[in-house]
Protein backbone atom coordinates (compact mmCIF):
# COMPACT_ATOMS: atom_id res chain seq x y z
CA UNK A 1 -10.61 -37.90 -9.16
CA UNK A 2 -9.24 -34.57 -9.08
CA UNK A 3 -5.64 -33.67 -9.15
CA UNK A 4 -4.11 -32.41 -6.04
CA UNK A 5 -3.50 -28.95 -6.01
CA UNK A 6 -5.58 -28.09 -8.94
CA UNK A 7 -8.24 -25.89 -8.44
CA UNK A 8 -10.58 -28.38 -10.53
CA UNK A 9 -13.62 -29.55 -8.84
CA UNK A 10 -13.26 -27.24 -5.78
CA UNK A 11 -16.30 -26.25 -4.41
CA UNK A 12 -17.27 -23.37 -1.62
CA UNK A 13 -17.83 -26.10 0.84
CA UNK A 14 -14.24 -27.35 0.46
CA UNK A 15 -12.25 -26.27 3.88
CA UNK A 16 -9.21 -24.29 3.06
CA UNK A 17 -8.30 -25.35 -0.84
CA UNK A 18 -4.98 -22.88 -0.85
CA UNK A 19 -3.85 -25.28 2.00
CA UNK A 20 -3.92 -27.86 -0.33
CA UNK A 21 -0.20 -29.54 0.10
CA UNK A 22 1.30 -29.52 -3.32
CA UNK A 23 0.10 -25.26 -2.96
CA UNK A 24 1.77 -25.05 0.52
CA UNK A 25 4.77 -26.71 -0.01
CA UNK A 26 8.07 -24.90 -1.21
CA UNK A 27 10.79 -26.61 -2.44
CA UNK A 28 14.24 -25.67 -2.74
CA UNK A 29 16.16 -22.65 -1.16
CA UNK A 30 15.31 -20.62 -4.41
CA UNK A 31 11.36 -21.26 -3.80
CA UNK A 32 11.71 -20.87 0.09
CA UNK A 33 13.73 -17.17 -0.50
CA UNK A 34 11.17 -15.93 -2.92
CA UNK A 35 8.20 -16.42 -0.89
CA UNK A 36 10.05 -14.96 2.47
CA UNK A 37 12.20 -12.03 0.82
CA UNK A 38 10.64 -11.19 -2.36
CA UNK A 39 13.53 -12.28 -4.47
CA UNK A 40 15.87 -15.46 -4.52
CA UNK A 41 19.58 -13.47 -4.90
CA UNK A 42 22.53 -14.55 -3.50
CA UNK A 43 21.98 -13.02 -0.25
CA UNK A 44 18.43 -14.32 -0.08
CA UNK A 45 19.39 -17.72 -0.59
CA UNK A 46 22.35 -17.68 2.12
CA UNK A 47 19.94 -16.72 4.71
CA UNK A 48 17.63 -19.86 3.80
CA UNK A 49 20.45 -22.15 4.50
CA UNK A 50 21.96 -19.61 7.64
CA UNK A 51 18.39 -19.18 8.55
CA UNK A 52 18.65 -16.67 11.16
CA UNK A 53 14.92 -16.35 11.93
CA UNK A 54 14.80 -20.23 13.04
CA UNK A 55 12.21 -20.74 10.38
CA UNK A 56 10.91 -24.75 10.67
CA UNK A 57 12.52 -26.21 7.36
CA UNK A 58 12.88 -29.56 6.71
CA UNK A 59 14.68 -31.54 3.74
CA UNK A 60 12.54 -33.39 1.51
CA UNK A 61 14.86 -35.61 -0.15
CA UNK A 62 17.93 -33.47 -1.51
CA UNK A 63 15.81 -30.51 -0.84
CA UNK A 64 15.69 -28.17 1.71
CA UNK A 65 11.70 -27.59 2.14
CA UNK A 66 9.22 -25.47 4.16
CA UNK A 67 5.43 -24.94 4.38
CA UNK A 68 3.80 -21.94 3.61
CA UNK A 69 1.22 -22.19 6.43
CA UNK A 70 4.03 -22.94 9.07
CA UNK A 71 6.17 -19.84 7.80
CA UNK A 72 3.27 -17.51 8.02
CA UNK A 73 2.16 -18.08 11.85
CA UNK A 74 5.68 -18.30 12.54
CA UNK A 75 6.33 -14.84 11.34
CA UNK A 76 2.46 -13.73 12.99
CA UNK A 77 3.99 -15.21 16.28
CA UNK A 78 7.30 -13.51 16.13
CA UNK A 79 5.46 -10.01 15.36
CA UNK A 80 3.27 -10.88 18.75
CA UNK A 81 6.08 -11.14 20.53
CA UNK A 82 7.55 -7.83 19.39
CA UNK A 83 4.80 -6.00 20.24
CA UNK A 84 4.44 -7.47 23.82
CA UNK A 85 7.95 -6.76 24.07
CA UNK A 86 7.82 -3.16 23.15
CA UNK A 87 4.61 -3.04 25.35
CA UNK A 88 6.40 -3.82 28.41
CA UNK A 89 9.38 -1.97 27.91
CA UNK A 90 7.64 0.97 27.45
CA UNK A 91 7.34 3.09 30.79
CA UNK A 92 3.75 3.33 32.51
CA UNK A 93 2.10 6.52 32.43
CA UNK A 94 0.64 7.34 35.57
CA UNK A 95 -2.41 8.46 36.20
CA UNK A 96 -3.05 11.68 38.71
CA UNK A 97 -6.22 12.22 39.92
């Protein structure tokens, strides 16, 4: 049996093996800063718990906790959204002919 989240025994034919849950999970505001920000600093950490993005964190235990996975195609969704926005508010050019 192979432990979870180890990279032992993996095999090309294994779907998705980074989505593994003990790799996808991030626990603690600390954890959950660093992947988003770069760096876990005061501010960093504040905005976990503020969480002005509406990021989908839940506690696990004490914990405040978050998947990678969910984080990513929440952030590819929000960029979507910006540039549909910006589409449409930009003004039409119109074409003479």
């Amino acid at each position: 049996m192979k432990a979870v989240g180890s990279n032992q025994g993996l095999t090309s034919n294994d779907p998705a093996p980074e989505l593994a849950p003990a790799t996808n999970l991030l626990l603690g505001a600390e954890s959950i800063a660093l992947y988003i920000y770069g760096k876990a600093g005061r501010k960093e950490v504040r905005d976990v718990y503020r969480n002005p993005f509406g990021f989908s964190f839940f506690k696990h235990g004490n914990a405040i906790a978050a998947l990678k996975s969910t984080i990513l195609a929440e952030l590819h969704a929000a960029e979507r959204a910006a540039q549909e926005a910006l589409r449409r508010a930009r003004p039409q050019k119109l074409a003479w002919s």
